[in-house]
C-alpha atoms as a PDB file:
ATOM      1  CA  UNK A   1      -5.162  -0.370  -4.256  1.00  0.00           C
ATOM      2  CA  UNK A   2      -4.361  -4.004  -3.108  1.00  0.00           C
ATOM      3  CA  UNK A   3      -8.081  -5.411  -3.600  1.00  0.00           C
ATOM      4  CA  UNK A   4      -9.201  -2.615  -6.168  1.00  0.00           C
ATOM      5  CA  UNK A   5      -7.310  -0.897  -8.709  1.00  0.00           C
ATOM      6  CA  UNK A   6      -8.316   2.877  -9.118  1.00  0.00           C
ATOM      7  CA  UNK A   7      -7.910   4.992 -12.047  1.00  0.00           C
ATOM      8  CA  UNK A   8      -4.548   7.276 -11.333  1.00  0.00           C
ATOM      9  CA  UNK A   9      -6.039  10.611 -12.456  1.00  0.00           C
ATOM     10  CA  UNK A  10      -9.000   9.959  -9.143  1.00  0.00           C
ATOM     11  CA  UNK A  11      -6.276   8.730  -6.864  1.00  0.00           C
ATOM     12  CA  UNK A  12      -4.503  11.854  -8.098  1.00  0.00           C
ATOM     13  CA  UNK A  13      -7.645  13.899  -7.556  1.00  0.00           C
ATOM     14  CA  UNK A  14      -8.137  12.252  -4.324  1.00  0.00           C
ATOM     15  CA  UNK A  15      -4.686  13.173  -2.798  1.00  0.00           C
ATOM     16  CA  UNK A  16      -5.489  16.585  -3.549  1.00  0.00           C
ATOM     17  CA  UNK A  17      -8.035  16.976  -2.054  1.00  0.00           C
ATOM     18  CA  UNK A  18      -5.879  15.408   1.496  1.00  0.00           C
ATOM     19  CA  UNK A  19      -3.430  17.775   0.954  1.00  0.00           C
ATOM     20  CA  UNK A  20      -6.249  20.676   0.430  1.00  0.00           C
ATOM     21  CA  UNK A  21      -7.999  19.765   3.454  1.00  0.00           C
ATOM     22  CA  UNK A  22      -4.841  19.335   5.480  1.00  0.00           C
ATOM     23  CA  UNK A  23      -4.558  15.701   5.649  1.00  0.00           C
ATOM     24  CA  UNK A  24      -2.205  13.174   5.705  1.00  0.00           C
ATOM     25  CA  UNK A  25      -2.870  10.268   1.976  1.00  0.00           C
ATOM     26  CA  UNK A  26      -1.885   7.250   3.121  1.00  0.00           C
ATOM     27  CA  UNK A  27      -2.181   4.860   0.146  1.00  0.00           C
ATOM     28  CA  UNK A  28      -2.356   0.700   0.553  1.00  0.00           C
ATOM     29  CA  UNK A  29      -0.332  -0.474  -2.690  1.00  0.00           C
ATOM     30  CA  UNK A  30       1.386  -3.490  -3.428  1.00  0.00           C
ATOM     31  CA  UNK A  31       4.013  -2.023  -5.494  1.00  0.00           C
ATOM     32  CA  UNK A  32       5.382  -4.388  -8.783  1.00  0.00           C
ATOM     33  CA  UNK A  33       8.114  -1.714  -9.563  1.00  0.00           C
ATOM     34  CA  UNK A  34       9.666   1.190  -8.577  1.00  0.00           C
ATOM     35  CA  UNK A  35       7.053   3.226 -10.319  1.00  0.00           C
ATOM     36  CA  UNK A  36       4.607   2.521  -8.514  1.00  0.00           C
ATOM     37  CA  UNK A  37       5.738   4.078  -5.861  1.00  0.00           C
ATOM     38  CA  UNK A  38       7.483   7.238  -7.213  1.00  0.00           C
ATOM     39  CA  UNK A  39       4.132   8.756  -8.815  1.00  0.00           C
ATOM     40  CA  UNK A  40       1.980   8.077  -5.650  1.00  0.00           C
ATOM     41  CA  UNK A  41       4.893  10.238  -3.590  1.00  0.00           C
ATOM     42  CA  UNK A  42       5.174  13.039  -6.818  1.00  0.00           C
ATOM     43  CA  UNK A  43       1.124  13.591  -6.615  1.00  0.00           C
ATOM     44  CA  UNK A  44       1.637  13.965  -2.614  1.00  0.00           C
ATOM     45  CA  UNK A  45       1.297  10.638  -0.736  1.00  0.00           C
ATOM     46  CA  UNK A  46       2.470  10.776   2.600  1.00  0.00           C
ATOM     47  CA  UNK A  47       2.176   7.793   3.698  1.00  0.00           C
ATOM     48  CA  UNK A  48       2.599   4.266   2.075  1.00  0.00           C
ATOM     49  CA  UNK A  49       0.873   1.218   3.726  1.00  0.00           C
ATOM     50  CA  UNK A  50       2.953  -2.126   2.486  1.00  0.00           C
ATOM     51  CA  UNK A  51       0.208  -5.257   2.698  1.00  0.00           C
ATOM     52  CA  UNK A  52       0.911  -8.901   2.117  1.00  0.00           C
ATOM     53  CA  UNK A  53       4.809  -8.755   3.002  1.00  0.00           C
ATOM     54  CA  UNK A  54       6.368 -12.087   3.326  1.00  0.00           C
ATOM     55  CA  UNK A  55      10.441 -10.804   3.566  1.00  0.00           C
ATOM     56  CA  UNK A  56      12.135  -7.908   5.396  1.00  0.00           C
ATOM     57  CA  UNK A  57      13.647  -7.356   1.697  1.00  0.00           C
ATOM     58  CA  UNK A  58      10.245  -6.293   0.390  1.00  0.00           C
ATOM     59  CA  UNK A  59      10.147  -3.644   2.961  1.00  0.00           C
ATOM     60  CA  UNK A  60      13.904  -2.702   2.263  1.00  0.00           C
ATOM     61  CA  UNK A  61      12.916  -2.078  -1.372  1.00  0.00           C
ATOM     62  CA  UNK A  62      10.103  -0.078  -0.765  1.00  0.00           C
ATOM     63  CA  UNK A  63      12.479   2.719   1.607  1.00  0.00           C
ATOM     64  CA  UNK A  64      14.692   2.687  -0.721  1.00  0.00           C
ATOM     65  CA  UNK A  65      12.157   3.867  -3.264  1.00  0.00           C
ATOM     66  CA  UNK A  66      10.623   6.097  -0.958  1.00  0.00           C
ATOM     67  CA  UNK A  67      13.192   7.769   0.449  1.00  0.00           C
ATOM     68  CA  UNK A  68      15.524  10.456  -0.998  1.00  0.00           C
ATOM     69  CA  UNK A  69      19.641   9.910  -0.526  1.00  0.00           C
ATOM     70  CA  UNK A  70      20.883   9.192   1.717  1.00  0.00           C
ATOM     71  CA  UNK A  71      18.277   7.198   2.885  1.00  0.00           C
ATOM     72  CA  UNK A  72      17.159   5.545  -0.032  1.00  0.00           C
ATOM     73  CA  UNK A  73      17.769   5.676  -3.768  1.00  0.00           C
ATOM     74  CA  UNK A  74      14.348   8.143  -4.810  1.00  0.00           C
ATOM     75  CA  UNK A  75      15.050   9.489  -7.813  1.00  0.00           C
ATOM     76  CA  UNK A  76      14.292  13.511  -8.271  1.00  0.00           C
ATOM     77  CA  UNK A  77      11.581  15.279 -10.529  1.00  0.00           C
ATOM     78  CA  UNK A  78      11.126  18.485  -9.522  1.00  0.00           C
ATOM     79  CA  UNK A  79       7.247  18.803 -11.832  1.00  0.00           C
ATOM     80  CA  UNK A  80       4.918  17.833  -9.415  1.00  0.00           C
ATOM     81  CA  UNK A  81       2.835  19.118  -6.525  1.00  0.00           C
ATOM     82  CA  UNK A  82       4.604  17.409  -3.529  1.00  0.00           C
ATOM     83  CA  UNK A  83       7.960  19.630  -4.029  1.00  0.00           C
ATOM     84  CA  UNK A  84       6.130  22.714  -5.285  1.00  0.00           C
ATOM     85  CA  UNK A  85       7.145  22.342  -8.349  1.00  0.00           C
ATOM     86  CA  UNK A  86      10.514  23.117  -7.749  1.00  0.00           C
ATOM     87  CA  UNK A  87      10.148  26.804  -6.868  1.00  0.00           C
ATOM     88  CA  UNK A  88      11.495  25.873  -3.007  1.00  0.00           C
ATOM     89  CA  UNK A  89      14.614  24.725  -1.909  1.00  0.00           C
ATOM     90  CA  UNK A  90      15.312  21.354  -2.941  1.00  0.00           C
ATOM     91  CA  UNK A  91      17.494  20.029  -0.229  1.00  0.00           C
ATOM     92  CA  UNK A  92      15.115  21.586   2.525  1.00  0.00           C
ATOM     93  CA  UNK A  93      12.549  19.350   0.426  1.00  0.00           C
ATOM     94  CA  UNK A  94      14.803  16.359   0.186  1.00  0.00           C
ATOM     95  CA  UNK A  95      15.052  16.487   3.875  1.00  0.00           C
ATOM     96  CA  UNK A  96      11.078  16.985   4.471  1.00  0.00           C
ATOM     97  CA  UNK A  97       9.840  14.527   2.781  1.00  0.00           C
ATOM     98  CA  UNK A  98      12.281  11.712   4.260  1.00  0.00           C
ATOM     99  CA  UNK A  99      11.362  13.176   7.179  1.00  0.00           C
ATOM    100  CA  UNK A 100       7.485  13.593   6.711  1.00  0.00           C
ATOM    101  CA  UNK A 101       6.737  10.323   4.246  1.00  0.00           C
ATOM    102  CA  UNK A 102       5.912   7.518   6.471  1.00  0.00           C
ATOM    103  CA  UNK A 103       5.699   3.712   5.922  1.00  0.00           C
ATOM    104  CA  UNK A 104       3.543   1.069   7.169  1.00  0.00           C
ATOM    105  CA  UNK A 105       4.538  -2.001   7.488  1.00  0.00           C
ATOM    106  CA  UNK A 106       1.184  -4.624   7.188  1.00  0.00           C
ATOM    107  CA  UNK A 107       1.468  -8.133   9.140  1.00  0.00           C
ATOM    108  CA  UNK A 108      -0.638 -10.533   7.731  1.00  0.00           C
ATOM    109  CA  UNK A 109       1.735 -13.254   6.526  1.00  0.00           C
ATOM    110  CA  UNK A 110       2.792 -16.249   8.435  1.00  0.00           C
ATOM    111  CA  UNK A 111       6.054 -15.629   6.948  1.00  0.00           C
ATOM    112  CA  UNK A 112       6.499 -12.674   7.870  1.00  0.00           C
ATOM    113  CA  UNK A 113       5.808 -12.704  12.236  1.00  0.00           C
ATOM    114  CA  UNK A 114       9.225 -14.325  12.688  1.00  0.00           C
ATOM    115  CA  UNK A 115      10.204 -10.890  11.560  1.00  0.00           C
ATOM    116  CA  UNK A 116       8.056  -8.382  13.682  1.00  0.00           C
ATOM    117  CA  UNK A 117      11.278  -7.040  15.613  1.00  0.00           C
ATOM    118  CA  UNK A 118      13.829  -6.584  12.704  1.00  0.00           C
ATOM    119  CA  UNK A 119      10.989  -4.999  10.938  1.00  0.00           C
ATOM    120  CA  UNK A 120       9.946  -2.573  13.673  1.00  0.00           C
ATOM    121  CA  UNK A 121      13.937  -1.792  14.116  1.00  0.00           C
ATOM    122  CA  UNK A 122      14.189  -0.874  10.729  1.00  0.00           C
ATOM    123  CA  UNK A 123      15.011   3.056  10.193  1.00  0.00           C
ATOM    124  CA  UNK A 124      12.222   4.636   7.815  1.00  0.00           C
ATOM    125  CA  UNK A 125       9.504   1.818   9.305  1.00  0.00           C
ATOM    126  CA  UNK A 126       6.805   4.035  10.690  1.00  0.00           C
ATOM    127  CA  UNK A 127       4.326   1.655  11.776  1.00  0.00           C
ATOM    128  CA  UNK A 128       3.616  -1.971  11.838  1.00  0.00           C
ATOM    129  CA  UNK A 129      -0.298  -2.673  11.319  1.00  0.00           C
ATOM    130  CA  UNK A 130      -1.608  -6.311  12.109  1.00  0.00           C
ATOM    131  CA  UNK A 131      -3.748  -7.305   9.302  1.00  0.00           C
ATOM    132  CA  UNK A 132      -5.890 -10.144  11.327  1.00  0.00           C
ATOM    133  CA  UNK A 133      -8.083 -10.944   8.404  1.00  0.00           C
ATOM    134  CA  UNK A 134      -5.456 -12.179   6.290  1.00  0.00           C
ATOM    135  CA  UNK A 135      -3.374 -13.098   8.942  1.00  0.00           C
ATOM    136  CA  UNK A 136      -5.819 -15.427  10.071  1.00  0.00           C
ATOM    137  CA  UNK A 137      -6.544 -16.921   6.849  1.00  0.00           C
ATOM    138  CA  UNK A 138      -2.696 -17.401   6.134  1.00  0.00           C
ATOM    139  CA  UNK A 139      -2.580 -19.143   9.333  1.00  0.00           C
ATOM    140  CA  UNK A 140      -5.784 -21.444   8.769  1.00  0.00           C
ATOM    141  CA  UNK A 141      -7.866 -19.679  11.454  1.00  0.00           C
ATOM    142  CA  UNK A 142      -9.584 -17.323   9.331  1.00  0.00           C
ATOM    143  CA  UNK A 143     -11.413 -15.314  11.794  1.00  0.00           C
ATOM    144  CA  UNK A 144      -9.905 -16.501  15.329  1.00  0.00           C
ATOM    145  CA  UNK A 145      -8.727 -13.767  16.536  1.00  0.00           C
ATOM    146  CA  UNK A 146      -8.955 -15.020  19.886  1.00  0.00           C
ATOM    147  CA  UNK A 147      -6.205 -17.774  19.133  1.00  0.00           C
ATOM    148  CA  UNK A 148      -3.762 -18.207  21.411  1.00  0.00           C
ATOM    149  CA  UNK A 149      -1.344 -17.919  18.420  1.00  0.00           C
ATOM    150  CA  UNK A 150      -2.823 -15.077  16.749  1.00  0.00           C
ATOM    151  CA  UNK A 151      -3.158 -13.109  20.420  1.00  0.00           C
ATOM    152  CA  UNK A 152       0.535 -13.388  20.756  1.00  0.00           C
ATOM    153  CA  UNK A 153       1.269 -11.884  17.319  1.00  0.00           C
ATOM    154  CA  UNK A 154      -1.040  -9.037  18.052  1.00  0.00           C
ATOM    155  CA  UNK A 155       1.143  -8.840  21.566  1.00  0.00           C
ATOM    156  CA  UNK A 156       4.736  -9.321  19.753  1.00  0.00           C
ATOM    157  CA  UNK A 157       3.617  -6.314  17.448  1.00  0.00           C
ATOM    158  CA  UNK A 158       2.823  -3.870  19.819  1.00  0.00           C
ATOM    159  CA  UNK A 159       5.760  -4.683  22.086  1.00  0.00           C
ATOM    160  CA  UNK A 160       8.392  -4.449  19.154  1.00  0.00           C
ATOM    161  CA  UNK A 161       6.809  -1.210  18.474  1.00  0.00           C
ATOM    162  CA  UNK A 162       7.491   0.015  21.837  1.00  0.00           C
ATOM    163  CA  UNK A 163      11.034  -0.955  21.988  1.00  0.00           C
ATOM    164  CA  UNK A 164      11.845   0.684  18.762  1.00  0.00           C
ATOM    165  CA  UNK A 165       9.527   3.727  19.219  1.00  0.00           C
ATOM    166  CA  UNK A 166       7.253   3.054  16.265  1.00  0.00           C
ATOM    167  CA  UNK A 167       3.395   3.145  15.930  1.00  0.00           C
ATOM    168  CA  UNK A 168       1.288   0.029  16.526  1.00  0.00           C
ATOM    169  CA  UNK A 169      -1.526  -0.690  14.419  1.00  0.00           C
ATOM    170  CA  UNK A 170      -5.105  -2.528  13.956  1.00  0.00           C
ATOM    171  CA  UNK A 171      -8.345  -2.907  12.612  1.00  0.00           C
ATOM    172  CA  UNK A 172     -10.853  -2.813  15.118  1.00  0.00           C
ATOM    173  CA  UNK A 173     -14.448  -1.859  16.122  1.00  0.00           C
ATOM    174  CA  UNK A 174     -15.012   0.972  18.461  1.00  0.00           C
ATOM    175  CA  UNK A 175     -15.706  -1.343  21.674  1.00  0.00           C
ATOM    176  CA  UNK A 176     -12.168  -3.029  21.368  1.00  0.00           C
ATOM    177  CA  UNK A 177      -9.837   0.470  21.031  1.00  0.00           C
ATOM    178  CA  UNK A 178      -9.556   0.318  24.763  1.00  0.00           C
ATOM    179  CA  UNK A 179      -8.076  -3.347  24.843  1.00  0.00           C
ATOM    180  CA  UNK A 180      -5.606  -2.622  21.891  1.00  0.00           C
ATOM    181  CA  UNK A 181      -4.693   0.878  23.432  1.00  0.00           C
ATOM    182  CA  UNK A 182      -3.599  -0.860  26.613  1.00  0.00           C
ATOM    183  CA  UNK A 183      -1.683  -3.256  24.597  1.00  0.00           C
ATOM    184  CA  UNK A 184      -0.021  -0.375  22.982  1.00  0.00           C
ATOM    185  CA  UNK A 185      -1.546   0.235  19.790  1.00  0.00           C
ATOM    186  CA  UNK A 186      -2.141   3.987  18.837  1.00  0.00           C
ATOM    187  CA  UNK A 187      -3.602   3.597  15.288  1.00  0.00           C
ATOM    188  CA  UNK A 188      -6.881   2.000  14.774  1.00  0.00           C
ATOM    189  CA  UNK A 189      -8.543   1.558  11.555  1.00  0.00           C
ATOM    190  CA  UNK A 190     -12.219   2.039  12.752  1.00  0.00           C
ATOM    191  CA  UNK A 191     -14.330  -0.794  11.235  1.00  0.00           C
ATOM    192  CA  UNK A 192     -18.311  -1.386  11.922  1.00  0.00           C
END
């Protein structure tokens, strides 16, 4: 939803079908309000991938919305598919989906790479996913992803990710999954 805005009644239709084929939605939005956020998770979201962050605080708003107390401040409808529509427990379904919602964290700010290690320490941070298109551009090498700069950012993100147990990801053909898994990525958007 960052570079194209979709009707909500196909994203809608869209999760459902994720959650009917037993798959994980994992939705890229840059979120102007809480809102945002809170309908994505009530039609069944799992996951929610964060682009264009320039401030840890960005990324502290978003868990809060995402999250259920005491983890965050999500408020509670009980309507919707993602808790059944209320006909289960609701504190067994607080405590799933805090548990089961996941957040990724895109780099692909400048700003933002001083901050790879307080990011990837922060509880309710799933992943951090190098964005090296926009990363690139932000830094004035669009497309040198060979830059000693930009090589060391790809490095400092998989390394925070191992200290603080979290996920490492990047775009990437087929041909360079090997490199990045010995670096310590484990989720590759496939590009060709």
């Amino acid at each position: 939803r960052e570079h194209r805005r979709l009707d909500p009644a196909a994203v809608y239709s869209l999760v459902q079908a994720c959650r009917l084929g037993g798959a994980d939605a994992l939705i890229r939005v840059r979120p102007s309000n809480y809102a945002d956020i809170l309908w994505l998770l009530e039609a069944g979201v799992r996951g929610i991938m964060l682009p264009r962050v320039r401030h840890p605080d960005e990324v502290h708003a978003l868990l809060a919305a995402a999250k259920f107390p005491p983890q965050g401040n999500r408020g509670c409808d009980l309507v919707h598919p993602d808790c059944d529509f209320g006909r289960g427990s609701m504190s067994e379904y607080f405590a799933a989906a805090n548990r089961e919602n996941f957040v990724v964290v895109q780099i692909e700010e400048p700003y933002i790479v001083a901050h790879i290690d307080a990011l990837a320490a922060l509880p309710g941070v799933d992943a951090l996913f190098v964005g090296p298109g926009d990363l690139t551009l932000g830094l004035g090498k669009f497309g040198a992803v060979t830059d000693p700069q930009v090589v060391q950012i790809v490095r400092d993100v998989a390394a925070a990710c191992q200290r603080h147990g979290k996920v490492a990801a990047i775009p990437c053909s087929v041909g360079q999954v090997k490199s990045y898994y010995d670096l310590g990525y484990r989720f590759f958007n496939i590009i060709s």
